[in-house]
Protein backbone atom coordinates (compact mmCIF):
# COMPACT_ATOMS: atom_id res chain seq x y z
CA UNK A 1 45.24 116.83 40.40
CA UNK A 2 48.90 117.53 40.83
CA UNK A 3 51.46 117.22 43.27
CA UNK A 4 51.74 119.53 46.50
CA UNK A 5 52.60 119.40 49.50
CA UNK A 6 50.47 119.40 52.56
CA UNK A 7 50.98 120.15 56.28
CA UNK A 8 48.68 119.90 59.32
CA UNK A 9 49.21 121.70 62.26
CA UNK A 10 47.91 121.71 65.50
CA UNK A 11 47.95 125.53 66.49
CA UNK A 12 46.77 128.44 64.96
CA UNK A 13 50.47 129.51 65.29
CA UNK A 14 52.05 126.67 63.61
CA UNK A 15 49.37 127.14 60.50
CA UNK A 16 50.54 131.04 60.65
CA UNK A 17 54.17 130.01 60.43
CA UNK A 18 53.18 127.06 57.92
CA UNK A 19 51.55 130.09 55.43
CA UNK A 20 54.55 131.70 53.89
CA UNK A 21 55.34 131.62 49.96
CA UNK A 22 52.77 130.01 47.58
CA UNK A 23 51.04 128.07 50.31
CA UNK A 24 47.22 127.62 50.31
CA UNK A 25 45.35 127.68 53.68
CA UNK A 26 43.04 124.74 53.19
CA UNK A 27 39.56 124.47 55.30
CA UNK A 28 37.04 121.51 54.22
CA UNK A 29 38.32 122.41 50.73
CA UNK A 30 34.56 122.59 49.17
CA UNK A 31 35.93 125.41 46.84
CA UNK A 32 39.14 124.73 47.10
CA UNK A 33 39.61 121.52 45.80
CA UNK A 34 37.73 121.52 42.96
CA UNK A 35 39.74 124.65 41.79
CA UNK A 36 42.99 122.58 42.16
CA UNK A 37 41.02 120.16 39.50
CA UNK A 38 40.52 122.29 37.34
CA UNK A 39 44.06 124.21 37.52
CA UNK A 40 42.98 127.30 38.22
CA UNK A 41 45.25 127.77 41.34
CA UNK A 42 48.52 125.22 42.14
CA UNK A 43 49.90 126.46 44.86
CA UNK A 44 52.96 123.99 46.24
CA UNK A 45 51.78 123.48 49.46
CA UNK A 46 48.34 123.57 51.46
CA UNK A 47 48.07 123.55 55.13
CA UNK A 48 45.07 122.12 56.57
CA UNK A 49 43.07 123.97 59.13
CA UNK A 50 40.70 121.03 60.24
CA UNK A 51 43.33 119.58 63.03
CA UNK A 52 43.84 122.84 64.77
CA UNK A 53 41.33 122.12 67.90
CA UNK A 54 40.92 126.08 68.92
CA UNK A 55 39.49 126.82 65.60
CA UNK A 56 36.45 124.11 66.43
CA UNK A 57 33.79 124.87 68.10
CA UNK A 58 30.60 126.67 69.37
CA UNK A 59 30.23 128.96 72.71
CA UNK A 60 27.52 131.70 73.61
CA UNK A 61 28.15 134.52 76.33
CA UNK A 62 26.71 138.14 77.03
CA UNK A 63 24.36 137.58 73.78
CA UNK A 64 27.08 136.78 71.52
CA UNK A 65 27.84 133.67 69.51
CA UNK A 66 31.17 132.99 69.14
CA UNK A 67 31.95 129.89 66.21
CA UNK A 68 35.55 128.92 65.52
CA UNK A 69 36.75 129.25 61.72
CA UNK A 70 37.20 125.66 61.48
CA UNK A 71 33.72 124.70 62.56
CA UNK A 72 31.45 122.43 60.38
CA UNK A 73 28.41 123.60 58.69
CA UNK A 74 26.50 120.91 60.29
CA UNK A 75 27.72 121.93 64.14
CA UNK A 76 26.24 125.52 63.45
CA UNK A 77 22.91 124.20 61.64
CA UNK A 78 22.83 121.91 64.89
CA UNK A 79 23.62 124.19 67.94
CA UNK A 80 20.17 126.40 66.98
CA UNK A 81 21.24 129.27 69.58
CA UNK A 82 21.23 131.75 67.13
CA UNK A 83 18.08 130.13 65.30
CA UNK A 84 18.52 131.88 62.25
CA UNK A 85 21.78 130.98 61.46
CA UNK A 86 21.13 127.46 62.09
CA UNK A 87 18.48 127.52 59.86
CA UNK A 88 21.12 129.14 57.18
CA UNK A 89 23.65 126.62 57.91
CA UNK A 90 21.23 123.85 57.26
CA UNK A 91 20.12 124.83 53.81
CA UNK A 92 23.60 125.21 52.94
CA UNK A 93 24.86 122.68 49.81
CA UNK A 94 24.20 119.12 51.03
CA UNK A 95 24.88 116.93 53.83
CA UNK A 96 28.73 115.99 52.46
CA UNK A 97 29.35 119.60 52.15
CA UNK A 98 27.91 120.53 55.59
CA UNK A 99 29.62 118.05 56.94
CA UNK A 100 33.12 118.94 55.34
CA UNK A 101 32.67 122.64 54.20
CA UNK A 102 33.76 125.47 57.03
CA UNK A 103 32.33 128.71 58.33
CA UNK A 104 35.65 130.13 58.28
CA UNK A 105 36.75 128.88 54.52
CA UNK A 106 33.54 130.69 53.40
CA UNK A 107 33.70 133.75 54.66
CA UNK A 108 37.37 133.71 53.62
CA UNK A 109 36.44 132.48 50.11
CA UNK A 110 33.58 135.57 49.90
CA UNK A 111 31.71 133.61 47.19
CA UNK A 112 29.24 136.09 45.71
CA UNK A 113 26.58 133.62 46.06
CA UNK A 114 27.53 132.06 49.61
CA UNK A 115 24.92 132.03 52.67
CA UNK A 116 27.46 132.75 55.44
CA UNK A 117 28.81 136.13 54.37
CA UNK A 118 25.19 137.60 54.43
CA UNK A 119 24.94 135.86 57.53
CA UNK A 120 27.95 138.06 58.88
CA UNK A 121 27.21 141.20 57.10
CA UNK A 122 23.53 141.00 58.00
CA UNK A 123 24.23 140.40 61.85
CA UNK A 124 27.41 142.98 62.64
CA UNK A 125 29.04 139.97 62.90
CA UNK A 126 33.05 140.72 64.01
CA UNK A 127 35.69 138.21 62.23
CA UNK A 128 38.38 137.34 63.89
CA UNK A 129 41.62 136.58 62.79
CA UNK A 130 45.42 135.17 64.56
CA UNK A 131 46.22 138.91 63.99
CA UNK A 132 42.87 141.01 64.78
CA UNK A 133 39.23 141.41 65.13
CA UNK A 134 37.53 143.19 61.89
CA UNK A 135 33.63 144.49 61.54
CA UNK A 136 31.89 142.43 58.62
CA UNK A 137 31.04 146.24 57.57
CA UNK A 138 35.03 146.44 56.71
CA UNK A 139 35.93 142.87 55.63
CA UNK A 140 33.80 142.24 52.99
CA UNK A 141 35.87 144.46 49.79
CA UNK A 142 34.28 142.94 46.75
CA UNK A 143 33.14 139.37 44.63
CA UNK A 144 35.86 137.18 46.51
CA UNK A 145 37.74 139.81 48.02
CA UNK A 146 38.49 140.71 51.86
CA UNK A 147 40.16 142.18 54.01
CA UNK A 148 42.66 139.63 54.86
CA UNK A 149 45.91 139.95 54.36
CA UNK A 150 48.75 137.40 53.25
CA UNK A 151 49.08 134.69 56.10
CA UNK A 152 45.90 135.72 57.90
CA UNK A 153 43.48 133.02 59.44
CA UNK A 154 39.69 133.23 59.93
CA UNK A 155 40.45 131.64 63.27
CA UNK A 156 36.57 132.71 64.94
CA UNK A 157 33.18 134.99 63.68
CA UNK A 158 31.50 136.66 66.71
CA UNK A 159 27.70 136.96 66.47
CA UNK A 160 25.66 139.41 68.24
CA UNK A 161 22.22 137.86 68.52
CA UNK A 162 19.97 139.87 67.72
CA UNK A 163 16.00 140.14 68.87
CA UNK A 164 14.86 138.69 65.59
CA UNK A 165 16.34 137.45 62.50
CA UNK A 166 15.26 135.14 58.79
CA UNK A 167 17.24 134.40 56.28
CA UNK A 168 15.74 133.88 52.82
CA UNK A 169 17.53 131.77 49.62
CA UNK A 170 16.04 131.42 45.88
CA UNK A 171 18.09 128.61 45.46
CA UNK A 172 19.52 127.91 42.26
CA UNK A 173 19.00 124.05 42.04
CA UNK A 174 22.31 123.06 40.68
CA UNK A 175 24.82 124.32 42.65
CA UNK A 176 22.47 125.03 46.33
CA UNK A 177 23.62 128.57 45.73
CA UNK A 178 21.94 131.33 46.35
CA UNK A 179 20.78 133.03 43.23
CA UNK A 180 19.36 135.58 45.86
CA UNK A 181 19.60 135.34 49.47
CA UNK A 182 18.53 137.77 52.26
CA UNK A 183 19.65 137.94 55.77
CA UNK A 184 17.26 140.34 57.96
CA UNK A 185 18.33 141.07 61.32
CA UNK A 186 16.53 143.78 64.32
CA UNK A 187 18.41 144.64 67.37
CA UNK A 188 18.46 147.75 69.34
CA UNK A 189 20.88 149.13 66.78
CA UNK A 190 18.27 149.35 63.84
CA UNK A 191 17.71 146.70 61.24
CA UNK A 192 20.58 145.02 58.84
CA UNK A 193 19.34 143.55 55.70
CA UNK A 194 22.48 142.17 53.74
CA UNK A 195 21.99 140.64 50.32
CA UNK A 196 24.18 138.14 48.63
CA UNK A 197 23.72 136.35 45.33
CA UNK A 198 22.55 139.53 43.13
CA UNK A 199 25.64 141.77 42.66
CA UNK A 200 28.47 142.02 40.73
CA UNK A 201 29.98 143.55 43.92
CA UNK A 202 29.45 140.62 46.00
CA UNK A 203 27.23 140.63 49.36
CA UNK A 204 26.04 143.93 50.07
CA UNK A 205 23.40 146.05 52.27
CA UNK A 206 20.50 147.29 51.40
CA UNK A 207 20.05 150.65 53.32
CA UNK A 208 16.99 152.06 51.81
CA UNK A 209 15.08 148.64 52.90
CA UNK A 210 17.44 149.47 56.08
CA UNK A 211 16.14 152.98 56.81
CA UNK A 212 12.30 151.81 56.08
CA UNK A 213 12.15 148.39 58.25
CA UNK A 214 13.85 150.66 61.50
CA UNK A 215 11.00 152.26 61.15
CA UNK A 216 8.49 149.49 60.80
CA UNK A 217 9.27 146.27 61.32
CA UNK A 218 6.78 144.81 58.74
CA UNK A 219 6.92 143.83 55.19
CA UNK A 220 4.63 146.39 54.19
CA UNK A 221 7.35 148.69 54.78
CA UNK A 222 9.04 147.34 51.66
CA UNK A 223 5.85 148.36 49.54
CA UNK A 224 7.41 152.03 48.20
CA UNK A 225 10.76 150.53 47.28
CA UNK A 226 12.04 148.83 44.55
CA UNK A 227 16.37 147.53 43.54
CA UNK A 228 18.08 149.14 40.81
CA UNK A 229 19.56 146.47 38.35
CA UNK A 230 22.29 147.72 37.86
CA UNK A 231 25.78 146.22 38.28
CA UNK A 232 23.68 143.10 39.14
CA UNK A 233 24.48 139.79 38.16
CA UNK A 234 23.73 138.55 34.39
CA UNK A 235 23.87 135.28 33.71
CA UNK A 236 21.88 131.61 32.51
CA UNK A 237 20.00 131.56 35.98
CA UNK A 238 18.85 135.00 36.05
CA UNK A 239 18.84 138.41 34.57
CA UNK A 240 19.58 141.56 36.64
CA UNK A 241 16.08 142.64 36.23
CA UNK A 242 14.68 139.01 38.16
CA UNK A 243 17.46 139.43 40.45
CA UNK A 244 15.96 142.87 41.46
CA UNK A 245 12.54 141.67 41.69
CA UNK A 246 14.29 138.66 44.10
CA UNK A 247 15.60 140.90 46.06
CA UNK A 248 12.85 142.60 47.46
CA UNK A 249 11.06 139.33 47.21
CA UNK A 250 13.35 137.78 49.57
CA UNK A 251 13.59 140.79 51.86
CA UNK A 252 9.51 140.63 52.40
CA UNK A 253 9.94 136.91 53.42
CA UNK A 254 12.77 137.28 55.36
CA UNK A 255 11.20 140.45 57.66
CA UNK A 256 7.62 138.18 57.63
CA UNK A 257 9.09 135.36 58.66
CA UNK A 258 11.53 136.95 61.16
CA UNK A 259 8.00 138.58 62.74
């Protein structure tokens, strides 16, 4: 490690004022802190999110779930409103990392292989930020890449729930990753199936499996389709052919166990 500076505020505006220059926003630092081991970022300063009090917590109103950027992996695996995000939340790394790691550090991370931002993409989920509210359909730009702009705090993610919803991870053993995860979701809108894991591109939809479960609800549904490989991931754990093969894999479970 190397030296830095830290600060931790109290308010989502003094951690907006405290982000200026090469300051680092820093959540429960799963990512984060390794990457300051390993020296690929050194900023001079981080600012610590997990003291700022309105950024905690869970609350449920007029079907939506509303979790605070600074909330614990373990509080969402535990509240079980939304069932199938708790079930996400609790599959996520292991109990020091669900117990340290934050909803809002990974959707602001946008790991290619993280649970949460198929979570959000695969619900409608809105994120919320000290500056403004944006659709999951426009914050999610790429493999760690979003919307957010310099200074900007995930300060809350708003859920719709939705009348049914599974998420399904091949895990790759290692790292708890998903080397393919699907999160299915059915509300009166139609059916979201958001994949994360397989693409070069980061999480992503899949509207063809989309256009065919709106239709019928039912893994059979899935039978005619199949993933093109390419621009998916290549690497040790998988090719982009298996990845492919996952994905539709994980989309059948997903929809049968959703049913």
């Amino acid at each position: 490690m190397y030296a830095f500076d830290i600060e931790r505020p109290s308010t989502v505006a003094e951690a907006a004022a405290a982000l200026g220059g090469e300051a680092q926003a820093l959540g429960g630092g799963q990512t984060l802190i390794p990457t300051l081991k390993a020296r690929l970022a050194s900023p001079s300063k981080l600012v610590s999110l997990s003291g700022v009090a309105e950024m905690q917590g869970i609350s449920s109103a007029g079907g939506v779930l509303t979790i605070g950027g600074a909330t614990i992996h373990a509080d969402v695996a535990a509240d079980g409103t939304y069932a199938a995000l708790s079930d996400l939340a609790s599959n996520i790394g292991d109990a020091a990392v669900r117990n340290r790691g934050t909803i809002g550090g990974s959707l602001a991370n946008n790991d290619p292989s993280a649970c949460y931002p198929a979570a959000a993409l695969g619900s409608g989920a809105t994120i919320v930020t000290n500056t403004r509210e944006i659709a999951a359909d426009d914050y999610f730009q790429g493999m760690f890449e979003t919307s957010l702009e310099e200074g900007e705090i995930v300060t809350a993610v708003k859920f719709p729930i939705p009348e049914k919803a599974n998420y399904q991870k091949f895990v790759q053993p290692a790292s708890r990753f998903a080397l393919v995860g699907v999160f299915v979701s059915k509300s009166a809108d139609g059916v979201r199936v958001a994949v994360t894991g397989a693409s070069n591109n980061g999480v992503h939809r899949w509207s063809e499996a989309e256009a065919a479960l709106s239709a019928n609800f039912s893994a059979d549904a899935l039978d005619g389709l199949s993933v093109s490989a390419d621009d998916l991931i290549d690497d040790l754990h998988g090719s982009p052919e298996y990845r492919a093969h996952l994905v539709k894999v994980m989309t059948a479970r997903a929809v049968a166990a959703a049913n």
